[in-house]
N, C-alpha and C. Protein backbone atom coordinates (compact mmCIF):
# COMPACT_ATOMS: atom_id res chain seq x y z
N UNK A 1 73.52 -175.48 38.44
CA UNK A 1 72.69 -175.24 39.62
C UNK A 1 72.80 -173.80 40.07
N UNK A 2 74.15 -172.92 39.76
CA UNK A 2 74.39 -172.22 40.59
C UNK A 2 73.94 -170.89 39.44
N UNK A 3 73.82 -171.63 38.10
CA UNK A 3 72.94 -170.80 37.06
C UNK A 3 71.73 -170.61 37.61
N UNK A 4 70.78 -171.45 37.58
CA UNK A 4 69.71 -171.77 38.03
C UNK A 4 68.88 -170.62 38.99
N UNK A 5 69.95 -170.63 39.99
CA UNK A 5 70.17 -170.11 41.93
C UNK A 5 70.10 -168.39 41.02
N UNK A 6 70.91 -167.95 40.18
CA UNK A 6 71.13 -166.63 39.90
C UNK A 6 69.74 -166.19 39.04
N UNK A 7 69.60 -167.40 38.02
CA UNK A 7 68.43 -166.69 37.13
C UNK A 7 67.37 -166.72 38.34
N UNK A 8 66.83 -167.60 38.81
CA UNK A 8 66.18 -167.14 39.83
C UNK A 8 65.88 -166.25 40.67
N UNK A 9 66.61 -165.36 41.35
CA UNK A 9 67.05 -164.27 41.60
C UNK A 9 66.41 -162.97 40.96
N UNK A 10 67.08 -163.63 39.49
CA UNK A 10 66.99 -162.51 38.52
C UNK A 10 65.63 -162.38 38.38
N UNK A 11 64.83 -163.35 38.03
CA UNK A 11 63.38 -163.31 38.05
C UNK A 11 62.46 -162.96 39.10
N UNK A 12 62.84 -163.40 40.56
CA UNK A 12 62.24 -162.84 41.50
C UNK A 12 62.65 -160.91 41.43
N UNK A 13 64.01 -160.84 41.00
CA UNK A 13 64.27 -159.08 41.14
C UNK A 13 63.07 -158.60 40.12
N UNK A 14 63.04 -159.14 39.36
CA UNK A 14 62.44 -158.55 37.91
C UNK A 14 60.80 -158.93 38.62
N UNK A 15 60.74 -159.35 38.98
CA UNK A 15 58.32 -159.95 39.54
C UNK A 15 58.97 -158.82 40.47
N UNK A 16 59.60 -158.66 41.38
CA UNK A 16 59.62 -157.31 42.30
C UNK A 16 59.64 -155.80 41.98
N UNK A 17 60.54 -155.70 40.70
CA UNK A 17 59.63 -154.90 39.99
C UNK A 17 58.89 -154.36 39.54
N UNK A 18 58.00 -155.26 38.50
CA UNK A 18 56.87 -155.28 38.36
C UNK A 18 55.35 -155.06 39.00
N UNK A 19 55.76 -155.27 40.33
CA UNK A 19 55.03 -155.09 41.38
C UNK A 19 55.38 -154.11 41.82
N UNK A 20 56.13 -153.68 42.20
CA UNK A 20 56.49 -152.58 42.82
C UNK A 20 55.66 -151.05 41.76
N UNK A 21 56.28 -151.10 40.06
CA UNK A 21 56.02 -150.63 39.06
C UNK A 21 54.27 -150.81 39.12
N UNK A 22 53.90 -152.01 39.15
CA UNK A 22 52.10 -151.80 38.97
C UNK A 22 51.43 -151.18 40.36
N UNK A 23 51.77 -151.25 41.86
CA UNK A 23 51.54 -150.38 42.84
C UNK A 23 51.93 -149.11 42.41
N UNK A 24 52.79 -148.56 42.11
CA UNK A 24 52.79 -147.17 41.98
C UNK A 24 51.95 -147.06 40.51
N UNK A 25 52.00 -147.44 39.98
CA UNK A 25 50.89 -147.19 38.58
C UNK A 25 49.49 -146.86 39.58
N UNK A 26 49.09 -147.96 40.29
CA UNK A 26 47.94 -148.02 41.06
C UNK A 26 47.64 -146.47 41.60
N UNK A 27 48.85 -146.28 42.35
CA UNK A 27 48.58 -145.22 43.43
C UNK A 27 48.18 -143.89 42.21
N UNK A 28 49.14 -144.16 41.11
CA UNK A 28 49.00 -142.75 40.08
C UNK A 28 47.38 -142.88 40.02
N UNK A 29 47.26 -143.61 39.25
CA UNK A 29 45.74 -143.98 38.72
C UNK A 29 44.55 -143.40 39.99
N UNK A 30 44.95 -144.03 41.00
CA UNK A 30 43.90 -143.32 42.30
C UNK A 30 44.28 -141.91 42.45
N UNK A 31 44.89 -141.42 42.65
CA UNK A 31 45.57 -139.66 42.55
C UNK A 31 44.87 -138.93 41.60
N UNK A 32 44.74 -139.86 40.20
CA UNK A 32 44.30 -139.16 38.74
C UNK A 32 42.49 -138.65 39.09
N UNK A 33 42.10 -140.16 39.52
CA UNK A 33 40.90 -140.17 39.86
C UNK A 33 40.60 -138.86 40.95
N UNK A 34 40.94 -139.22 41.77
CA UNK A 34 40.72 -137.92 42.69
C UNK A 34 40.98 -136.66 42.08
N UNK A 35 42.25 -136.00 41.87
CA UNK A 35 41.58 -135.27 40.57
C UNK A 35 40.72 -134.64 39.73
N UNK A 36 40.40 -136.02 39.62
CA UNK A 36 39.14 -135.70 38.05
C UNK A 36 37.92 -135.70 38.69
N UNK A 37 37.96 -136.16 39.96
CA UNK A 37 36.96 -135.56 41.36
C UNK A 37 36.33 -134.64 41.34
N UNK A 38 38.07 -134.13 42.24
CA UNK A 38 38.23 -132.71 42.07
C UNK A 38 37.69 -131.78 41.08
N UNK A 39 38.45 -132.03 40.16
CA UNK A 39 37.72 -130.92 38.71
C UNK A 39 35.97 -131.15 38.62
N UNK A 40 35.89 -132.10 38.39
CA UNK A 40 34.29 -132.57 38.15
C UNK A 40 33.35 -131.85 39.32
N UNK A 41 33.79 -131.85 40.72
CA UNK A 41 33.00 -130.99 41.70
C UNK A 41 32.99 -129.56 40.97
N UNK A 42 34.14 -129.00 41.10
CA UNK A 42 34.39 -127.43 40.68
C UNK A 42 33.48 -127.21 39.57
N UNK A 43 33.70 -127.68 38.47
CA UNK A 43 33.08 -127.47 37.33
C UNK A 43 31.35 -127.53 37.08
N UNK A 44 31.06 -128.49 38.88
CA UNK A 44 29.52 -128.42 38.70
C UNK A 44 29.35 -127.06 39.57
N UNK A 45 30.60 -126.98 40.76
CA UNK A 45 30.11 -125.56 41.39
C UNK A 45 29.89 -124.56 40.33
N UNK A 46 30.84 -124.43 39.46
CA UNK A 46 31.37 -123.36 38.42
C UNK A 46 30.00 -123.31 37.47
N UNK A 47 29.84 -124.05 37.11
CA UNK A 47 28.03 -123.96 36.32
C UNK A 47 26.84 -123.89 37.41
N UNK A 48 26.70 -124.45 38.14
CA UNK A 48 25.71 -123.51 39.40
C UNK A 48 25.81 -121.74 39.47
N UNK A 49 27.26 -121.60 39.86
CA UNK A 49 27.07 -120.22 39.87
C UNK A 49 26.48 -119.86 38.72
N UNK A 50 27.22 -120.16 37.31
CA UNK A 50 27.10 -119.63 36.44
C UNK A 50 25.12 -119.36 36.06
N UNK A 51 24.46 -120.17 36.52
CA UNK A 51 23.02 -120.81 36.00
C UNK A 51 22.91 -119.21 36.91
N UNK A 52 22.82 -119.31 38.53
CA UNK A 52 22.60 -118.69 39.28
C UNK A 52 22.56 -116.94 39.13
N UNK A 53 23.93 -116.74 38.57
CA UNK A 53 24.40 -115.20 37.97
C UNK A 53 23.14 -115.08 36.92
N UNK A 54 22.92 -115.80 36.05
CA UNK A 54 22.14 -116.21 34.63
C UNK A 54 20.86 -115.54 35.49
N UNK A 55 20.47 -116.27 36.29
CA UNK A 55 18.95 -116.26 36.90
C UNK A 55 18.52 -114.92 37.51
N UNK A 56 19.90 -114.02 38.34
CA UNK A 56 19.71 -113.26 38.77
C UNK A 56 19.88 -112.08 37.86
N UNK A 57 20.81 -111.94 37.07
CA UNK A 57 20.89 -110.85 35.46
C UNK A 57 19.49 -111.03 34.71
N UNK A 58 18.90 -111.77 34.91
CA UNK A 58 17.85 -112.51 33.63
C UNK A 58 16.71 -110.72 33.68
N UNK A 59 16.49 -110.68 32.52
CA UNK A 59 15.46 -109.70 32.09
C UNK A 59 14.29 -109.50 33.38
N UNK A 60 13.79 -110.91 33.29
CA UNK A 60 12.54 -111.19 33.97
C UNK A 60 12.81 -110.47 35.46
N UNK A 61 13.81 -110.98 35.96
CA UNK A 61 14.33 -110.71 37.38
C UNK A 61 14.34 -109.32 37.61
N UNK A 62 15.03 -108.21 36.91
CA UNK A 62 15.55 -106.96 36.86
C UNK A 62 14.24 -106.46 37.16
N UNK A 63 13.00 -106.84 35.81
CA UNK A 63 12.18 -105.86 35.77
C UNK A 63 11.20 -106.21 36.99
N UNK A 64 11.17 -107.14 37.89
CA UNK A 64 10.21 -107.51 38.53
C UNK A 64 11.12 -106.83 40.11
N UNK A 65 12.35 -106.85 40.54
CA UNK A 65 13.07 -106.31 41.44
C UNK A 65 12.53 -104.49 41.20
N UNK A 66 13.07 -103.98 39.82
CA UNK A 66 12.71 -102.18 39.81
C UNK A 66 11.27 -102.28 39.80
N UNK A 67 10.54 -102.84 39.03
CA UNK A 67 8.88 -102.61 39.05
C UNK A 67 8.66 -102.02 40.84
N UNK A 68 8.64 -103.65 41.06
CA UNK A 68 8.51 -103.88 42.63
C UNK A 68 8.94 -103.28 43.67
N UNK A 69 10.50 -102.69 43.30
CA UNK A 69 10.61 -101.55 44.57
C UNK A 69 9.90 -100.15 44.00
N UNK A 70 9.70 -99.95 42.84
CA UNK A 70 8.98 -98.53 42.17
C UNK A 70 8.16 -98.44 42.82
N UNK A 71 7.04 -99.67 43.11
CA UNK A 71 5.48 -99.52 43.13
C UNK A 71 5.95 -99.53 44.65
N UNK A 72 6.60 -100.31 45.79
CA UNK A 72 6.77 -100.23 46.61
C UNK A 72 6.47 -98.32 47.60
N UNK A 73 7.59 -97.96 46.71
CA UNK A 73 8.30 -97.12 47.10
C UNK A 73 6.85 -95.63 46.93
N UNK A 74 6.39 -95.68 45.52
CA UNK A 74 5.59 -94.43 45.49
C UNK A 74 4.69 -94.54 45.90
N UNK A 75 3.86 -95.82 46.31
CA UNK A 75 2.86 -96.01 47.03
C UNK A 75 3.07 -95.57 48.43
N UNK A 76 4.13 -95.76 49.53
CA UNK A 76 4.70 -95.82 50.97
C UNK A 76 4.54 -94.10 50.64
N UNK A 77 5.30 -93.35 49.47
CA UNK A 77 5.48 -92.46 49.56
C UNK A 77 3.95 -91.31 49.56
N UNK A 78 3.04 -91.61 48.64
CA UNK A 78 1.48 -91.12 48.85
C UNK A 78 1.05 -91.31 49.67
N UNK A 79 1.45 -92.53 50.45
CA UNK A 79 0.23 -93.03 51.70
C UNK A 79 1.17 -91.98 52.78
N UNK A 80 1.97 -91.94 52.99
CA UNK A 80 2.61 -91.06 54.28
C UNK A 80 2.57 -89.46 53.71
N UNK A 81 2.57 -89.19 52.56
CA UNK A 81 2.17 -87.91 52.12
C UNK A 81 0.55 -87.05 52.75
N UNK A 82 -0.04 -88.41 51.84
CA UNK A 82 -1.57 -88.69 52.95
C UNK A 82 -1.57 -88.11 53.92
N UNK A 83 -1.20 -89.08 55.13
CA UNK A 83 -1.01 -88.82 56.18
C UNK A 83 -0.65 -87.37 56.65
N UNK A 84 0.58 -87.29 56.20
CA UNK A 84 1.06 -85.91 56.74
C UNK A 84 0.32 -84.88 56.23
N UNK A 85 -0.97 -84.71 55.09
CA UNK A 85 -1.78 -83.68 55.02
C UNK A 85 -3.15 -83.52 56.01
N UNK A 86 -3.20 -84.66 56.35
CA UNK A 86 -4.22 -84.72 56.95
C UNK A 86 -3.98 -84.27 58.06
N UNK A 87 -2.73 -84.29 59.17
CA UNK A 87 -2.47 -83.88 60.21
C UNK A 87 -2.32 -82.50 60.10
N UNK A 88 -2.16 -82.12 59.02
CA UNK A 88 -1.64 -80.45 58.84
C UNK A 88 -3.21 -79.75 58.91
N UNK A 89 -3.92 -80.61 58.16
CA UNK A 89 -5.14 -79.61 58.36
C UNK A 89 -5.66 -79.75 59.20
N UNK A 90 -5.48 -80.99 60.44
CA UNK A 90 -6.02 -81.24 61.72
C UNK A 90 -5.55 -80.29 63.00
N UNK A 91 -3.90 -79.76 62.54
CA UNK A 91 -3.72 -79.18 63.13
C UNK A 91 -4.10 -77.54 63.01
N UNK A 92 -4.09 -77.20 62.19
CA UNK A 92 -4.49 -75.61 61.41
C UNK A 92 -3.24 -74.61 61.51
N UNK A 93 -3.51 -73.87 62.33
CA UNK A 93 -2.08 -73.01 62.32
C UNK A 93 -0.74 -73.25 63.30
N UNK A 94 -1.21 -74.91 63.33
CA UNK A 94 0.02 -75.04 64.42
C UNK A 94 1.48 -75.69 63.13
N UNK A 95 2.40 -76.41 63.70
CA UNK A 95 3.76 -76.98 63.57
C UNK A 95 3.20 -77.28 61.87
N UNK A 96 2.37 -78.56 62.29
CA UNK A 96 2.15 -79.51 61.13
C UNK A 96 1.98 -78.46 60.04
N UNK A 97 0.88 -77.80 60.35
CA UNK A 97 0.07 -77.19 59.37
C UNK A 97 1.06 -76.14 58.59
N UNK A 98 2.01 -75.59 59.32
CA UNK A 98 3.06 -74.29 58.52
C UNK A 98 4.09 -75.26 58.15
N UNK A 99 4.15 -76.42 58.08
CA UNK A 99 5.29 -77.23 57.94
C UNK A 99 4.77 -78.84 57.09
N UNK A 100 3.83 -78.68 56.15
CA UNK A 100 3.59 -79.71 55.37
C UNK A 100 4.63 -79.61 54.51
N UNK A 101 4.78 -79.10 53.49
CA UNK A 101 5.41 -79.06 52.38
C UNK A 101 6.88 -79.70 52.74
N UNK A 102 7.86 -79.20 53.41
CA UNK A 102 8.79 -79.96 54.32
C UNK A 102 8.67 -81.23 54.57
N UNK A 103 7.65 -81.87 55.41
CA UNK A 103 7.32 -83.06 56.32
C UNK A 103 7.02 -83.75 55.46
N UNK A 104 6.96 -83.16 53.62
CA UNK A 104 6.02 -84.56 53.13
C UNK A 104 7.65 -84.75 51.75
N UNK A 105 9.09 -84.20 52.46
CA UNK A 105 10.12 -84.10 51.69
C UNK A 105 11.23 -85.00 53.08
N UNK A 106 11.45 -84.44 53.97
CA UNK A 106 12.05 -84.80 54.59
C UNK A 106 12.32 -86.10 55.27
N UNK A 107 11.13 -86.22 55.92
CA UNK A 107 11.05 -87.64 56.32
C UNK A 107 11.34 -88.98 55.58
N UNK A 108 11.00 -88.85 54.27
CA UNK A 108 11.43 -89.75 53.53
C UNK A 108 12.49 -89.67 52.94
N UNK A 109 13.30 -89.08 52.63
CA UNK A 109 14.75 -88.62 51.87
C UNK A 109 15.53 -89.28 53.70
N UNK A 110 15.47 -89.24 54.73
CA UNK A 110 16.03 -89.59 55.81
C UNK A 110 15.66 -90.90 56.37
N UNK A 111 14.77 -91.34 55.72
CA UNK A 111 13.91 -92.85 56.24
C UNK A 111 14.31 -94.14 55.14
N UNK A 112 14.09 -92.82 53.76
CA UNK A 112 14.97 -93.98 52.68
C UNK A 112 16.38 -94.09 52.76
N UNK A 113 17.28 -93.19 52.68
CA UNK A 113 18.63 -93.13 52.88
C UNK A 113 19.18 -94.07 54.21
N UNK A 114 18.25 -93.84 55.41
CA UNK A 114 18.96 -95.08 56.27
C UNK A 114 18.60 -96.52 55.96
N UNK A 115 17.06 -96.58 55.87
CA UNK A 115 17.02 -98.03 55.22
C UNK A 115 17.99 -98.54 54.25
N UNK A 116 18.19 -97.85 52.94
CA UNK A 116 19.06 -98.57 52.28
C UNK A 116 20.10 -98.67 52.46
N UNK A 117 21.24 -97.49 52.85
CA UNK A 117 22.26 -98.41 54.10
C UNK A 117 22.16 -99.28 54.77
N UNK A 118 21.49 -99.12 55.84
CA UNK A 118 21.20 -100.73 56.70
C UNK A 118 20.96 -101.50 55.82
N UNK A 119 20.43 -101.50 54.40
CA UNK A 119 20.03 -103.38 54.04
C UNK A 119 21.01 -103.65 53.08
N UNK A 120 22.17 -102.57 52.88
CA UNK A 120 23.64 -102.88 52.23
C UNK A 120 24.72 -103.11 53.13
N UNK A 121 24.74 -102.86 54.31
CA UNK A 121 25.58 -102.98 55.67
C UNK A 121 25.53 -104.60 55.80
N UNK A 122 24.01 -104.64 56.26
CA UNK A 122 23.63 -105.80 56.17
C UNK A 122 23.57 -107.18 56.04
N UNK A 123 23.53 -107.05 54.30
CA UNK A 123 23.72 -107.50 53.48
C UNK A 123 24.61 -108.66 53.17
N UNK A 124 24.76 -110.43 53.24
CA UNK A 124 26.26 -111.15 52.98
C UNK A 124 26.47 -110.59 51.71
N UNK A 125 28.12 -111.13 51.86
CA UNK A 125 29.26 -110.80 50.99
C UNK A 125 29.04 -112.14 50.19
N UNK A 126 29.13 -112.02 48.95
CA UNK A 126 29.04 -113.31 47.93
C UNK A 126 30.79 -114.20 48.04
N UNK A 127 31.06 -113.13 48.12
CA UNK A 127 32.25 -113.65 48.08
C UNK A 127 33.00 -114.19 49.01
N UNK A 128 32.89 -113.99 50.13
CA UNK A 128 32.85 -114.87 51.03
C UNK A 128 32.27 -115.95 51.66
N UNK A 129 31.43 -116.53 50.59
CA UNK A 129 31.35 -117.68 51.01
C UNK A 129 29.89 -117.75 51.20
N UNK A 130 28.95 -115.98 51.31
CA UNK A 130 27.56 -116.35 52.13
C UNK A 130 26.37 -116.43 50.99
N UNK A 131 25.55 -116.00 50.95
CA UNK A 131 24.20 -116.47 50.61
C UNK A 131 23.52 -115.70 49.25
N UNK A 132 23.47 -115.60 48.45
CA UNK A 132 22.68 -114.65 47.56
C UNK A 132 21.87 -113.91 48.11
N UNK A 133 21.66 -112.29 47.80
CA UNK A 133 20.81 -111.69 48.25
C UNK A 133 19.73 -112.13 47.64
N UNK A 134 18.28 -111.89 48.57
CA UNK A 134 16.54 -112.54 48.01
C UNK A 134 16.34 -111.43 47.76
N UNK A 135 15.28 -112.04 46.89
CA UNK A 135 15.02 -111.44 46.15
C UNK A 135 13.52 -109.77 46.63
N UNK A 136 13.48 -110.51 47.63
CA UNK A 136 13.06 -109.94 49.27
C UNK A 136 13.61 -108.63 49.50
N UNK A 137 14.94 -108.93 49.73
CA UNK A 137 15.62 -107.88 50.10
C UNK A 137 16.38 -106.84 49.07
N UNK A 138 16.00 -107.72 48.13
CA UNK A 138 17.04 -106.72 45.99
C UNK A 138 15.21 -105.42 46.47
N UNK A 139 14.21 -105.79 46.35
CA UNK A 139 13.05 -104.88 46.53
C UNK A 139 12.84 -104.13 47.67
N UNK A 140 13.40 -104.48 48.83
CA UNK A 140 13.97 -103.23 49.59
C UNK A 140 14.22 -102.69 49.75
N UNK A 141 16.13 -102.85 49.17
CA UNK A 141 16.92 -102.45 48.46
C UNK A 141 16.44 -101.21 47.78
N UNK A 142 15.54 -101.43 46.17
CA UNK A 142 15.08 -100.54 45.40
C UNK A 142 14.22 -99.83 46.02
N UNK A 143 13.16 -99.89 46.63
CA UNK A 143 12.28 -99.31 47.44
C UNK A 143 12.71 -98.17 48.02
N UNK A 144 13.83 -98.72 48.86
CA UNK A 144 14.05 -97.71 49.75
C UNK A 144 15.25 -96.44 49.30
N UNK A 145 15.49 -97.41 47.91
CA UNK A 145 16.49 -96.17 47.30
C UNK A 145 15.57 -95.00 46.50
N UNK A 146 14.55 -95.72 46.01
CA UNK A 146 13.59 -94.57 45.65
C UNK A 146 12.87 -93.97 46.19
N UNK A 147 12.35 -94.71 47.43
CA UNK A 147 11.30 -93.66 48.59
C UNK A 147 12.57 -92.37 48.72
N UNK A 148 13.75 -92.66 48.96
CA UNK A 148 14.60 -91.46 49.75
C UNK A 148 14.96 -90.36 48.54
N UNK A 149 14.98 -91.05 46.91
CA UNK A 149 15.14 -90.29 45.89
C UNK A 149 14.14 -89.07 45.82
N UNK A 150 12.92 -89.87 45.55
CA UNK A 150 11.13 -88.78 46.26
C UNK A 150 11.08 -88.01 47.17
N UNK A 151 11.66 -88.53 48.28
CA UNK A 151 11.37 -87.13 49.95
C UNK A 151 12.64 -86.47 49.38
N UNK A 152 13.74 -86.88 48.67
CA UNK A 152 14.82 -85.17 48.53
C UNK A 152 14.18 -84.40 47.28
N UNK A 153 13.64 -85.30 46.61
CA UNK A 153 12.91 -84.45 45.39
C UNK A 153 11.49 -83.49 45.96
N UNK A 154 11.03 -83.76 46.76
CA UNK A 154 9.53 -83.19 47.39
C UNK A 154 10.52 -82.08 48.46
N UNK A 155 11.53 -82.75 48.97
CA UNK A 155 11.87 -81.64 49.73
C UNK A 155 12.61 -81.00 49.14
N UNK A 156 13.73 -80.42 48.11
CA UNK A 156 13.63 -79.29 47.35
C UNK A 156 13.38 -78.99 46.47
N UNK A 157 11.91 -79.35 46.00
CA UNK A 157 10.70 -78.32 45.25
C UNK A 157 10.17 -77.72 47.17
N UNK A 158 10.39 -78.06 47.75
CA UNK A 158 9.50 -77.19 48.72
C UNK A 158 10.29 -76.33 49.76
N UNK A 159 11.31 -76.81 49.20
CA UNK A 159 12.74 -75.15 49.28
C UNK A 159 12.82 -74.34 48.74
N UNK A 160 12.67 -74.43 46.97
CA UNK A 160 12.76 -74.02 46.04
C UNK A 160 11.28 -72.90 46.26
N UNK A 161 9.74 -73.04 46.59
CA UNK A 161 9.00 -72.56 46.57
C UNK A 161 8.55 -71.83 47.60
N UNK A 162 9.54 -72.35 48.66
CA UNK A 162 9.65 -71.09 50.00
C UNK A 162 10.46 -70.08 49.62
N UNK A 163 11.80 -70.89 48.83
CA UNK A 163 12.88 -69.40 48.20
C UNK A 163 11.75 -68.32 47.74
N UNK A 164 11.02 -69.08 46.59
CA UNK A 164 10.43 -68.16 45.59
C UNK A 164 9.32 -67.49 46.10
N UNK A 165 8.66 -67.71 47.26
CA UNK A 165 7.78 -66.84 48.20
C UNK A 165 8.30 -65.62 48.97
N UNK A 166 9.64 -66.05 49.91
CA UNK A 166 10.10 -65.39 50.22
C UNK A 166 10.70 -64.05 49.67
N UNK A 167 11.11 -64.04 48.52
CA UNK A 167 11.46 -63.69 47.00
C UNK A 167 10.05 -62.07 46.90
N UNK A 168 9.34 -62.94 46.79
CA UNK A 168 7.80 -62.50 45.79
C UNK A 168 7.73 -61.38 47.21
N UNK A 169 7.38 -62.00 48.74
CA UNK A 169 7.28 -61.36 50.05
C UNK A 169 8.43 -60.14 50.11
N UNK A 170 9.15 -60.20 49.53
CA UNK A 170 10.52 -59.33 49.81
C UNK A 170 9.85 -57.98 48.35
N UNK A 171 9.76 -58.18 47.46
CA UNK A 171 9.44 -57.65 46.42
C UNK A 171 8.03 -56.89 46.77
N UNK A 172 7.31 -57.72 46.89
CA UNK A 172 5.45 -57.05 47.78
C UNK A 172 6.17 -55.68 48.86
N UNK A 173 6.73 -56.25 49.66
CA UNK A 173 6.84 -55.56 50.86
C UNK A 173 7.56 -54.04 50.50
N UNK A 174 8.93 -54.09 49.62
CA UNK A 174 9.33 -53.56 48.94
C UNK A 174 8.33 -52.07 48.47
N UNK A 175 7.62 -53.08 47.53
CA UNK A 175 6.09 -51.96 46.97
C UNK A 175 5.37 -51.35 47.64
N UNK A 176 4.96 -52.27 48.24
CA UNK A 176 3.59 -51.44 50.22
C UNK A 176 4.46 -49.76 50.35
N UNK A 177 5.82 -50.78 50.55
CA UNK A 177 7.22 -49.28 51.64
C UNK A 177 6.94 -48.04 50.42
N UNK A 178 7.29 -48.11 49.27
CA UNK A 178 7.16 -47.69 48.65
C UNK A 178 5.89 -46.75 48.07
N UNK A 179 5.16 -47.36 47.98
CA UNK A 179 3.43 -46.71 48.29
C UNK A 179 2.88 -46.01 49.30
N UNK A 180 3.71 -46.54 49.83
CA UNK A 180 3.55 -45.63 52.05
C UNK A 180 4.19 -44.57 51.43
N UNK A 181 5.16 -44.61 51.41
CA UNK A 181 6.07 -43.51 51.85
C UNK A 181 5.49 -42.54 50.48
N UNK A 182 5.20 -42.89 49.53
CA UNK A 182 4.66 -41.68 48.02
C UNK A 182 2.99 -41.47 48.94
N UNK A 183 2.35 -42.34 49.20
CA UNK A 183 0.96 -42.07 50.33
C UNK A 183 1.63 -40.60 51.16
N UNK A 184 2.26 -40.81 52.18
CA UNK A 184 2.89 -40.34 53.12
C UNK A 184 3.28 -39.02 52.65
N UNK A 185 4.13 -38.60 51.31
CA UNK A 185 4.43 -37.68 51.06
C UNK A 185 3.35 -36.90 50.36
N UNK A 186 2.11 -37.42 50.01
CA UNK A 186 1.00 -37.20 49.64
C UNK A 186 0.39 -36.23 50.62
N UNK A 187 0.16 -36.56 51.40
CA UNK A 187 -0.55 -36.67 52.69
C UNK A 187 -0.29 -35.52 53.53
N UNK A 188 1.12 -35.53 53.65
CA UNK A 188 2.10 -34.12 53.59
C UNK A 188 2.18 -33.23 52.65
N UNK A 189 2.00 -33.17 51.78
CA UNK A 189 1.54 -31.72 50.71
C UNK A 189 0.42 -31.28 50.55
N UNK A 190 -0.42 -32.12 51.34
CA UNK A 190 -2.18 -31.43 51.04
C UNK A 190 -2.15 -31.45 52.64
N UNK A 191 -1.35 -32.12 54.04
CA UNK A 191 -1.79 -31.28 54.85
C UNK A 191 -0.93 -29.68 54.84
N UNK A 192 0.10 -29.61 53.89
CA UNK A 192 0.89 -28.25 54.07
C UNK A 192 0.14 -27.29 53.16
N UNK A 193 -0.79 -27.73 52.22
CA UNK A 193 -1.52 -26.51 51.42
C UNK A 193 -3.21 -26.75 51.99
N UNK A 194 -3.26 -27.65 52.70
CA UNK A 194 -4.39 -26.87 53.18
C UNK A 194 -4.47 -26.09 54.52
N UNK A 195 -3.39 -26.15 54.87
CA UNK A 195 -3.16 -25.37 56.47
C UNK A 195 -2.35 -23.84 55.74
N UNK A 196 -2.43 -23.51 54.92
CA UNK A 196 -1.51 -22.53 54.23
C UNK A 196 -2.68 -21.93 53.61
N UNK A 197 -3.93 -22.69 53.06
CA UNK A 197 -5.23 -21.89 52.83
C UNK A 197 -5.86 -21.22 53.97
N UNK A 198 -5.84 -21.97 55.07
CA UNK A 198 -6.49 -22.00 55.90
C UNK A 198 -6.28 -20.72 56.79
N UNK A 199 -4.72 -20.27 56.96
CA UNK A 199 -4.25 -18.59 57.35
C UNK A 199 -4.35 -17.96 56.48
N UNK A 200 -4.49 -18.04 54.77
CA UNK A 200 -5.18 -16.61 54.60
C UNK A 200 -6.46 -16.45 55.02
């Protein structure tokens, strides 16, 4: 009986076991799962980005972002060129008018340069968490880096061709002085021989 009383025991220790052993199996098994959750989310984030990077590198994308701020940009840049000739000849010899060549360099080299700061300031951080830049704002972006490339390029060729006036004006003036003064000494030897005829 008192066999009995012990194996008993023994068998209930041993089913307590077992149980005990298949709950924690359980709990592993749910842990694993979560897990493989886990990984399985990441790995779809991790190929999103990846598609995403894909979409935004893609050929198609690049050339339609530079096209698009190109055409953006030299068009804004003729049409305000435009503009600023037309005021120059409206004005005639005032500000505008002695000051085209400048006005059609400056303004834009200072209009593009802040825009595209501001829309990189701007701009979310990918990496923190925010938003892809649109494709909206990638042609802005380019736009406005090339409108400001154009007004410093327009504005010194039109440094460069005031240097070279100023230059040419310095050289002219030079010659005139020069011509005066051989005039001048001219001018002075025929009034000293004809006033020297003139007393005999």
């Amino acid at each position: 009986m008192a066999k009995n009383t012990d194996m008993d025991k023994d068998i209930a220790r041993i089913e307590q076991l077992i149980g005990s052993e298949m709950g924690l199996g359980g709990e592993l098994t749910k842990q694993q799962e979560e897990r493989q959750a886990r990984l399985s989310s990441e790995q779809s984030r991790i190929e999103k980005f990846k598609t995403a990077v894909l979409r935004k590198e893609s050929k198609a994308h690049r050339v339609a972002i530079d096209f698009g701020g190109g055409v953006v940009a030299q068009a804004s840049t003729e049409l305000m060129n435009w503009g600023i000739r037309a005021i120059g000849r409206w004005s005639k010899d005032g500000f505008w008018a002695n000051n085209v060549d400048l006005l059609q360099g400056a303004p834009h080299f200072v209009l593009g340069l802040g825009l595209y700061f501001a829309e990189m300031l701007t701009r979310n951080d990918p990496k923190g968490g925010g938003e892809w830049v649109t494709p909206t704002r990638e042609v802005i972006s380019e736009a406005s880096k090339i409108f400001g490339q154009l007004g410093f390029s327009n504005l010194m060729r039109a440094m460069r061709v005031r240097w070279g006036d100023g230059k040419k004006r310095e050289v002219a003036y030079q010659a005139i002085a020069q011509e005066k003064a051989q005039l001048e000494s001219k001018l002075a030897a025929l009034q000293a021989g004809g006033g020297g005829g003139a007393k005999s």
